[in-house]
N, C-alpha and C. Protein backbone atom coordinates (compact mmCIF):
# COMPACT_ATOMS: atom_id res chain seq x y z
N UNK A 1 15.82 -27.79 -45.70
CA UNK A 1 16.10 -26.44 -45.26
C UNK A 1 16.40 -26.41 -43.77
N UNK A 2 17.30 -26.59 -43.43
CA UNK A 2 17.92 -26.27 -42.14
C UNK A 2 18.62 -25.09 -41.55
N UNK A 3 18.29 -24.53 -41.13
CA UNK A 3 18.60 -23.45 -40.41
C UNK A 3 19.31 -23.24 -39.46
N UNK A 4 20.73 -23.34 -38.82
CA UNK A 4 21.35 -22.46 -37.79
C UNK A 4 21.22 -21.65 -37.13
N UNK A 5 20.30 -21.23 -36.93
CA UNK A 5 20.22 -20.09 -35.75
C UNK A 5 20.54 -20.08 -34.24
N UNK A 6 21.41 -19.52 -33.97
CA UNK A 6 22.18 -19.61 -32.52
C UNK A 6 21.53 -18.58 -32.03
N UNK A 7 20.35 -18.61 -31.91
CA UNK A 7 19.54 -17.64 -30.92
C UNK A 7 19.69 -18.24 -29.50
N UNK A 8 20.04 -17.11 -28.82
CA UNK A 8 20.33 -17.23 -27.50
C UNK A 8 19.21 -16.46 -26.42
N UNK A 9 18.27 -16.84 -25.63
CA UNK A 9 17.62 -16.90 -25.09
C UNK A 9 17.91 -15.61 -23.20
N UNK A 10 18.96 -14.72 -23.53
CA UNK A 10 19.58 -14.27 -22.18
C UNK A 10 18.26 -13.04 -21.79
N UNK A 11 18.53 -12.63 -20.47
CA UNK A 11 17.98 -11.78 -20.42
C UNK A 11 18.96 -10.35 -20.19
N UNK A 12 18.72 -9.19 -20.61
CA UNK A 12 19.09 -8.18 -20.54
C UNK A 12 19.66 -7.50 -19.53
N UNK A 13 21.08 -7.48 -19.22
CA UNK A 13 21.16 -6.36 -17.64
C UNK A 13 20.14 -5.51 -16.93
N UNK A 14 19.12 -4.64 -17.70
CA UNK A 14 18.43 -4.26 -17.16
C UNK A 14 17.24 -5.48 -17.01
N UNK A 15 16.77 -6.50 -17.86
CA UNK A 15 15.69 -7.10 -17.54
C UNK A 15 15.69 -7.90 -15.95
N UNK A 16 17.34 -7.98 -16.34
CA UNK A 16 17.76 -8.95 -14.34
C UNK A 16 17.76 -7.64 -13.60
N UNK A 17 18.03 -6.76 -13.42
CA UNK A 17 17.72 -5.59 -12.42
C UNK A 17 16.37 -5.51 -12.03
N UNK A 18 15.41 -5.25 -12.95
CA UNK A 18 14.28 -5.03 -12.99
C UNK A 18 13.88 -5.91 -12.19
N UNK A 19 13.63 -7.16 -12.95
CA UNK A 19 12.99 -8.85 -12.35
C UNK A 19 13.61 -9.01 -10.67
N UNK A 20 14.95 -8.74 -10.48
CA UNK A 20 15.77 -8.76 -9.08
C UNK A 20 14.80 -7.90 -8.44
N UNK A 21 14.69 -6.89 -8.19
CA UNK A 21 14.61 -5.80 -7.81
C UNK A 21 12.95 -6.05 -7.18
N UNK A 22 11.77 -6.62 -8.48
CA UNK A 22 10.47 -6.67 -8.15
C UNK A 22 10.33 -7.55 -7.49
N UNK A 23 11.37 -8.46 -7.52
CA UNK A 23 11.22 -10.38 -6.49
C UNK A 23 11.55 -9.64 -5.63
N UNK A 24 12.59 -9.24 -5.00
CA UNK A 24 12.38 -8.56 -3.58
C UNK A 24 11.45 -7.87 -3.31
N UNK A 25 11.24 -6.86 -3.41
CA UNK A 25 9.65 -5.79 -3.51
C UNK A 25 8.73 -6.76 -3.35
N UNK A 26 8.35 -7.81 -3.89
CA UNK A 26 7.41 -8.66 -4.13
C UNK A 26 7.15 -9.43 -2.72
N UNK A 27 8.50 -9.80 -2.27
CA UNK A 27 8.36 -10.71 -0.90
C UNK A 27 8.80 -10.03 0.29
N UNK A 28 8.98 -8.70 0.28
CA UNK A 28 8.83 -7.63 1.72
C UNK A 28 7.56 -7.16 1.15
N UNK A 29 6.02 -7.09 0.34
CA UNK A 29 5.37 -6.23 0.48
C UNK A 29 4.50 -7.38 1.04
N UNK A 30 4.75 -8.85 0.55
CA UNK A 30 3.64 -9.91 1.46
C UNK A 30 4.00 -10.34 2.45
N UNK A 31 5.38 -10.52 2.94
CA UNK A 31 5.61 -10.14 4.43
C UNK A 31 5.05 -9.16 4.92
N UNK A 32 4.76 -8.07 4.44
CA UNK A 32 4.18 -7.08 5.25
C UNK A 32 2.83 -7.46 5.16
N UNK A 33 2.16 -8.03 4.13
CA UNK A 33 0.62 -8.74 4.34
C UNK A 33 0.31 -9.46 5.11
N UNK A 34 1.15 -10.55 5.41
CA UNK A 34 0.90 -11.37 6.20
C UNK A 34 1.26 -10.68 7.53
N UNK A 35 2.41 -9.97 8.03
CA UNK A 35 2.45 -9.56 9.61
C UNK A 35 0.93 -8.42 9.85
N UNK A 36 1.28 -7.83 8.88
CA UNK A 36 0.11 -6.49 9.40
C UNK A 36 -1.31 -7.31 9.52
N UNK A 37 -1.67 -8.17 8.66
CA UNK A 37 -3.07 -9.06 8.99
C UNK A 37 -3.03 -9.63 10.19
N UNK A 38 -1.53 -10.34 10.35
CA UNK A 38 -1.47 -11.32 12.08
C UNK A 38 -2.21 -10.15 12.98
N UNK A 39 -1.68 -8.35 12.39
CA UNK A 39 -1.53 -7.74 13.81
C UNK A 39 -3.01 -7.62 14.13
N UNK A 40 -3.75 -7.61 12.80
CA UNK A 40 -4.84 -7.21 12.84
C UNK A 40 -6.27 -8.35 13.65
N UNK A 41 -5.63 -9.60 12.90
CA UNK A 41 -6.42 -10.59 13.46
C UNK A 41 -6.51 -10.85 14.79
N UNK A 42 -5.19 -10.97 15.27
CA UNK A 42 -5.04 -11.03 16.62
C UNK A 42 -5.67 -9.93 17.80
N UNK A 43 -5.89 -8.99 17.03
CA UNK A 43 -5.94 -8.07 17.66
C UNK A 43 -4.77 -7.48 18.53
N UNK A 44 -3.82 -7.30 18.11
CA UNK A 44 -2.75 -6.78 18.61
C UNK A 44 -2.87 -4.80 18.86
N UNK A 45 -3.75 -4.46 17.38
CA UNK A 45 -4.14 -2.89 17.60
C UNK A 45 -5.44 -3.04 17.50
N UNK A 46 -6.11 -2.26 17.92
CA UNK A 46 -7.37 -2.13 17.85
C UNK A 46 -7.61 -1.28 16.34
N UNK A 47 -8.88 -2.15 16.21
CA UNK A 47 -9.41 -1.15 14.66
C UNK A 47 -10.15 -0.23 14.47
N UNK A 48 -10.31 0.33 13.55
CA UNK A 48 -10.95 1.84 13.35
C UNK A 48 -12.07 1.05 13.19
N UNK A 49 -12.90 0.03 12.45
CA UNK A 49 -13.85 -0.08 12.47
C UNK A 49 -13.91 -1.82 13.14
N UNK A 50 -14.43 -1.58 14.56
CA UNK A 50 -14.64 -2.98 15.29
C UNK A 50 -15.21 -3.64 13.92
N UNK A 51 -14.69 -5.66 13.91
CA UNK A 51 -14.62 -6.57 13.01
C UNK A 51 -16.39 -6.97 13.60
N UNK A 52 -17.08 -6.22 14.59
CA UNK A 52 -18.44 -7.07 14.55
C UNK A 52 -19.53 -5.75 13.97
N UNK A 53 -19.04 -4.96 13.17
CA UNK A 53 -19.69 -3.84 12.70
C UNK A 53 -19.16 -3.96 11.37
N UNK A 54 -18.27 -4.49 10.92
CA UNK A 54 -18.15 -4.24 9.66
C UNK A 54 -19.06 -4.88 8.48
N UNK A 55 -19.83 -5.97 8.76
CA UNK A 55 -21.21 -6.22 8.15
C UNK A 55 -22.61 -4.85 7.69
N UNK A 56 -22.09 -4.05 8.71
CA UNK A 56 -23.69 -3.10 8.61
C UNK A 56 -22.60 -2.01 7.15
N UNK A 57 -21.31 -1.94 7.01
CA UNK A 57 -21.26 -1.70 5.78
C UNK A 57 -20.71 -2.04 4.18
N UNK A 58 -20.66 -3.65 4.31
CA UNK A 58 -20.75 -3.63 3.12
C UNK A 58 -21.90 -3.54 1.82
N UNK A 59 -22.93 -3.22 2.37
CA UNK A 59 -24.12 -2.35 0.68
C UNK A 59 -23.31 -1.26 0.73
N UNK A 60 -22.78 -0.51 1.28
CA UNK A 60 -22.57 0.77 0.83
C UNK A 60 -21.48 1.21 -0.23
N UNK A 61 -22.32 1.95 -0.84
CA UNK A 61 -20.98 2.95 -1.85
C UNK A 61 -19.72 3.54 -0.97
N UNK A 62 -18.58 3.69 -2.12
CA UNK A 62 -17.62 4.00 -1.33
C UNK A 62 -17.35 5.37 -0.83
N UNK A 63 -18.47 6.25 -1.50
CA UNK A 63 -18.90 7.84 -1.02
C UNK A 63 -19.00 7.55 0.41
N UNK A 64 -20.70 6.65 0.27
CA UNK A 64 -21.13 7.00 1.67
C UNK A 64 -20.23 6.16 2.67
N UNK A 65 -19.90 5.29 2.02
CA UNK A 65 -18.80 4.69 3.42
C UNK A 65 -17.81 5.69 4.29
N UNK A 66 -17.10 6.32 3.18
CA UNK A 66 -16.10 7.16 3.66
C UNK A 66 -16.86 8.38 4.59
N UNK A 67 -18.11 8.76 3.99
CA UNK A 67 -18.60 10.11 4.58
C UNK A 67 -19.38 9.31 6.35
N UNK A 68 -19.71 8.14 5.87
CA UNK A 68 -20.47 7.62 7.34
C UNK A 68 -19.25 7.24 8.45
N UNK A 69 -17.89 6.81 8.08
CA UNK A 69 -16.64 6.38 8.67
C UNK A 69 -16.20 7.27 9.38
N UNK A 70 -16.17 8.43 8.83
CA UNK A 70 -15.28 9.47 8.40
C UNK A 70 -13.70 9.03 8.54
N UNK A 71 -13.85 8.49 7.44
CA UNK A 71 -12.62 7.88 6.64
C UNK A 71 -11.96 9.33 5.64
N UNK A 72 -10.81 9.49 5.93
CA UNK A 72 -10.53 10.08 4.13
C UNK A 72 -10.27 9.58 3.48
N UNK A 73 -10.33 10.35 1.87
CA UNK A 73 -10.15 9.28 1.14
C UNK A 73 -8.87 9.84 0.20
N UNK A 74 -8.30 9.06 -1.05
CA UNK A 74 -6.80 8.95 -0.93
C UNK A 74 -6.27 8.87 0.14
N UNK A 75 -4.56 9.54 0.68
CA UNK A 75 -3.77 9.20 1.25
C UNK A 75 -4.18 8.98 2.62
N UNK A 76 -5.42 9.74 2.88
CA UNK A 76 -5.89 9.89 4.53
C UNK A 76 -5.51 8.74 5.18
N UNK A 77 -5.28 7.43 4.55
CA UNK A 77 -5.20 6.84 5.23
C UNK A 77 -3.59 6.35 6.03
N UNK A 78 -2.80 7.33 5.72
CA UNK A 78 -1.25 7.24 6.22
C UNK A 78 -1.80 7.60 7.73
N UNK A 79 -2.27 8.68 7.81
CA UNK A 79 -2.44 9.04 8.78
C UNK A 79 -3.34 8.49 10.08
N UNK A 80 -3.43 7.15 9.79
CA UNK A 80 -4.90 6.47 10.55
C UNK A 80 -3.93 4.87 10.53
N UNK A 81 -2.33 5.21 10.72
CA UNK A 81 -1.61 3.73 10.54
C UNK A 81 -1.54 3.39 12.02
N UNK A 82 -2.15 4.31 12.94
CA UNK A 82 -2.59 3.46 14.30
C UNK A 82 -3.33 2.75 14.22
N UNK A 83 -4.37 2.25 13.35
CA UNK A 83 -5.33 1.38 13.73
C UNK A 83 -5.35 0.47 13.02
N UNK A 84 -5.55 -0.85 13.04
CA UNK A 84 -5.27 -2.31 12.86
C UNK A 84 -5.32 -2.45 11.35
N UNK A 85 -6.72 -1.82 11.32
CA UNK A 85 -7.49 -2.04 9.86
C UNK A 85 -7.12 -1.36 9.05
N UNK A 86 -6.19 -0.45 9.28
CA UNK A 86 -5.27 0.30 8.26
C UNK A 86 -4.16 0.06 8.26
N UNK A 87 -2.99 -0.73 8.87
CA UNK A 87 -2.02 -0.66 8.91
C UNK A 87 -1.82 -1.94 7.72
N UNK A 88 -2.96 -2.64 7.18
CA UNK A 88 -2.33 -3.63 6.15
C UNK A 88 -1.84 -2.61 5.00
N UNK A 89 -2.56 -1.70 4.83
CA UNK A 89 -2.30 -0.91 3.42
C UNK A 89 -0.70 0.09 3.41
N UNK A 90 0.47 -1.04 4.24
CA UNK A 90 1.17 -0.44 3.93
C UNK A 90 2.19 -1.69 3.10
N UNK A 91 1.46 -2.32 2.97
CA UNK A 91 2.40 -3.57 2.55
C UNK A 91 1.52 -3.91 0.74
N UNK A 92 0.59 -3.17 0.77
CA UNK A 92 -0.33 -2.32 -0.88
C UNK A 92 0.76 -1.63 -0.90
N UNK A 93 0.70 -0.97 -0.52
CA UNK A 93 2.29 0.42 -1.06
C UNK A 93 2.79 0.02 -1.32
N UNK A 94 3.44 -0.73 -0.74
CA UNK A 94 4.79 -1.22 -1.54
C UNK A 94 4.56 -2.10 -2.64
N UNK A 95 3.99 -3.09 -2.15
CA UNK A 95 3.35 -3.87 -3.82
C UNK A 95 2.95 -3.17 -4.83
N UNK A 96 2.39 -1.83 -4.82
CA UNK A 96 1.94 -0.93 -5.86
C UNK A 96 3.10 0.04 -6.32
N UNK A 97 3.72 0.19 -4.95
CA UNK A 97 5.18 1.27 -5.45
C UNK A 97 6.39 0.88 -5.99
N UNK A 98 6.48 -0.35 -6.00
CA UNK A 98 7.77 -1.58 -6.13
C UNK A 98 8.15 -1.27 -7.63
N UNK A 99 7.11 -1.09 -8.85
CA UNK A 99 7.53 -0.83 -10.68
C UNK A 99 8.26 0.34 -10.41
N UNK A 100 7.84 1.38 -9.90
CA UNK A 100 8.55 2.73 -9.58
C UNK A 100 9.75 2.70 -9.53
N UNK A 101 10.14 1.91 -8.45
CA UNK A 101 11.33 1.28 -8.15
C UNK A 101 12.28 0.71 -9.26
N UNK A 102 11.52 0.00 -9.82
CA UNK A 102 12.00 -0.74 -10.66
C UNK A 102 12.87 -0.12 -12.08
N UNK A 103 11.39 0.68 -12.11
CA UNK A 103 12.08 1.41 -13.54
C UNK A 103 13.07 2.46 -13.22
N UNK A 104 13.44 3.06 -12.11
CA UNK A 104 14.15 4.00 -11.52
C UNK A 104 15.29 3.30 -11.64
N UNK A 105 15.13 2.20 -11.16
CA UNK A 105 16.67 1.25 -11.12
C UNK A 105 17.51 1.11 -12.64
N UNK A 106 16.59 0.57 -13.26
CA UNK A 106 17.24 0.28 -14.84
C UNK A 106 17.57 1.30 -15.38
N UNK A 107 16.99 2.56 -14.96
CA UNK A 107 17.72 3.66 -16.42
C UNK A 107 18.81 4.32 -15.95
N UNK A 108 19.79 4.24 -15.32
CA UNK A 108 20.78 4.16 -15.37
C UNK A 108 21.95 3.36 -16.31
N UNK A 109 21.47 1.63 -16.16
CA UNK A 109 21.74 0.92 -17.36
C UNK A 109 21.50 1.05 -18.31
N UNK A 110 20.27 1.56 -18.78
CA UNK A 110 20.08 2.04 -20.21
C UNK A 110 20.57 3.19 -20.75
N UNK A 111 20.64 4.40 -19.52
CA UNK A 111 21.55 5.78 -20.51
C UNK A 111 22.76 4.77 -20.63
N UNK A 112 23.68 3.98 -19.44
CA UNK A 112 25.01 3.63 -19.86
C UNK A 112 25.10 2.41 -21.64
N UNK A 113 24.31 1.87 -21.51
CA UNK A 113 24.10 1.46 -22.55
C UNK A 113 23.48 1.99 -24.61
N UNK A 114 23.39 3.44 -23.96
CA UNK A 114 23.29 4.58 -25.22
C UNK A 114 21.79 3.98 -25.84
N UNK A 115 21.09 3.34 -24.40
CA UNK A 115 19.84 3.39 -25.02
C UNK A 115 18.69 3.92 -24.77
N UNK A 116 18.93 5.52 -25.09
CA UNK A 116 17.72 6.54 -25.39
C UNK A 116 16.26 6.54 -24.94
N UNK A 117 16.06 6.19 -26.20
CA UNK A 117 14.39 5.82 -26.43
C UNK A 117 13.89 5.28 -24.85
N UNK A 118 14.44 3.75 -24.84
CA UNK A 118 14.17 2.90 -23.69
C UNK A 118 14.18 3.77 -22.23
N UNK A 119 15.57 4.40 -21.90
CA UNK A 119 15.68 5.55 -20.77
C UNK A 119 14.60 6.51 -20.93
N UNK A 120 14.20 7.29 -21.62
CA UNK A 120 12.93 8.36 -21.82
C UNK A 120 11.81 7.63 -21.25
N UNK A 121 11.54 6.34 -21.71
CA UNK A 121 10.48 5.41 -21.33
C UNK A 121 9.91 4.97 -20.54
N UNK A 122 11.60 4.96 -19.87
CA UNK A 122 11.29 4.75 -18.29
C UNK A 122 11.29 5.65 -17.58
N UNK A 123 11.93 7.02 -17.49
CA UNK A 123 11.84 7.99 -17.08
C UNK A 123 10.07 8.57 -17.19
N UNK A 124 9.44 8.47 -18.34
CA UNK A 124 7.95 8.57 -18.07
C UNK A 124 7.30 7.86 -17.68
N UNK A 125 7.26 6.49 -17.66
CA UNK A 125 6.59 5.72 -16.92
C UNK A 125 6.69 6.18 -15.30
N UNK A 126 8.24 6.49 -14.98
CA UNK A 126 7.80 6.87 -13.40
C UNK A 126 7.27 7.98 -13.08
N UNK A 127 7.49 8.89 -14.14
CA UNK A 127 6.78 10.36 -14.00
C UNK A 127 5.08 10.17 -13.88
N UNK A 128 4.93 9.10 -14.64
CA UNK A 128 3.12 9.07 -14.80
C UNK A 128 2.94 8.21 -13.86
N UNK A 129 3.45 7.36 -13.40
CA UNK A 129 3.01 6.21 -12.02
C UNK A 129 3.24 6.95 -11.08
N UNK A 130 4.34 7.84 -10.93
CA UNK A 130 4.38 8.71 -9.79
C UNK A 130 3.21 9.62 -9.47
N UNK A 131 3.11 10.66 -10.43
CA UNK A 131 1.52 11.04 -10.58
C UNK A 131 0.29 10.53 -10.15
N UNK A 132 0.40 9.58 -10.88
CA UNK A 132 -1.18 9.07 -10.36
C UNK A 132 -1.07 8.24 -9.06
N UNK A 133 -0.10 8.01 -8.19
CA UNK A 133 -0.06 7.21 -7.24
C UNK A 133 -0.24 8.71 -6.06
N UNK A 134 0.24 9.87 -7.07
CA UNK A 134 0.16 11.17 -6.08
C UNK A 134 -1.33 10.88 -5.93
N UNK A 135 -2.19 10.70 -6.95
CA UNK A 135 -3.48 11.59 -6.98
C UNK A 135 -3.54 12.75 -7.62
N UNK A 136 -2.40 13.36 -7.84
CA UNK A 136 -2.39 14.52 -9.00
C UNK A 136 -3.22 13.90 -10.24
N UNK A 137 -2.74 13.02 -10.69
CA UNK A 137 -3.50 12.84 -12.41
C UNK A 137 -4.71 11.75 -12.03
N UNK A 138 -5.55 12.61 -11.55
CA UNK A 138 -7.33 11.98 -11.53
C UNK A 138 -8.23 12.06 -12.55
N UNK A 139 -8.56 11.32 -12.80
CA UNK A 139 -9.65 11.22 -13.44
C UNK A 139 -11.10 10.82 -13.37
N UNK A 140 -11.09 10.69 -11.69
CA UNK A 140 -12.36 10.75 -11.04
C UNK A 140 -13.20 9.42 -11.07
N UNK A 141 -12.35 8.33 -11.51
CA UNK A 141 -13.31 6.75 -11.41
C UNK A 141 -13.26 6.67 -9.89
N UNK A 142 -12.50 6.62 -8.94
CA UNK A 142 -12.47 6.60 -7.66
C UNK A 142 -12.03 7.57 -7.05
């Protein structure tokens, strides 16, 4: 029993968009890890919380951290991208915002390709990653 099958192994116009799209995203968001840490290590900005105090809080919950810091919590921290120890979490953004991206990119190829279902799919996926990256759709674990 031998079989012929000329299965071909390609990936999908949208799967190379996608995959393209997150390899970049992927290596500007750890470039941004690695510079924003240099800035930090070096001390290039000064930090919100001096590096010889940050021992007295790790026991703490992340309540009382934030309430003893006075840290905010979600986005507060855009607003605190002067200081050393916050400015890595912009190169998290992007590593976290990069699928967004992603799926935004492909459904274009997929309406042109009359494929429905898949476009809706992605169109909610960014609706709900968008959401919860708002903080709109909480559910209160953090």
């Amino acid at each position: 029993m031998s079989e012929n099958n000329n299965i071909t192994l390609e990936a999908t116009p949208e799967q190379v968009i996608y995959a393209s799209l997150l390899g970049k995203g992927m290596l500007i968001g750890l470039a941004m890890l690695f510079a924003t840490f240099a800035i930090y290590v070096f001390g290039i900005m000064d930090p919100y919380i001096p590096v010889e105090e940050l021992s007295n809080y790790w026991g703490m919950g992340v309540q009382e951290y934030l309430q003893t810091t006075n840290i905010p919590a979600g986005w507060g921290w855009v607003n605190m991208l002067q200081y050393g120890d916050f400015l890595n979490f912009l190169g998290v953004a992007v590593l976290s915002g990069i699928t967004i991206l992603c799926y935004l990119a492909i459904i274009p190829t997929l309406l042109k390709n009359n494929d429905k279902v898949y476009a809706l799919i992605a169109i909610l996926e960014v609706i709900v990653l968008s959401l919860a990256a708002s903080g709109i759709l909480s559910v209160g674990g953090h």
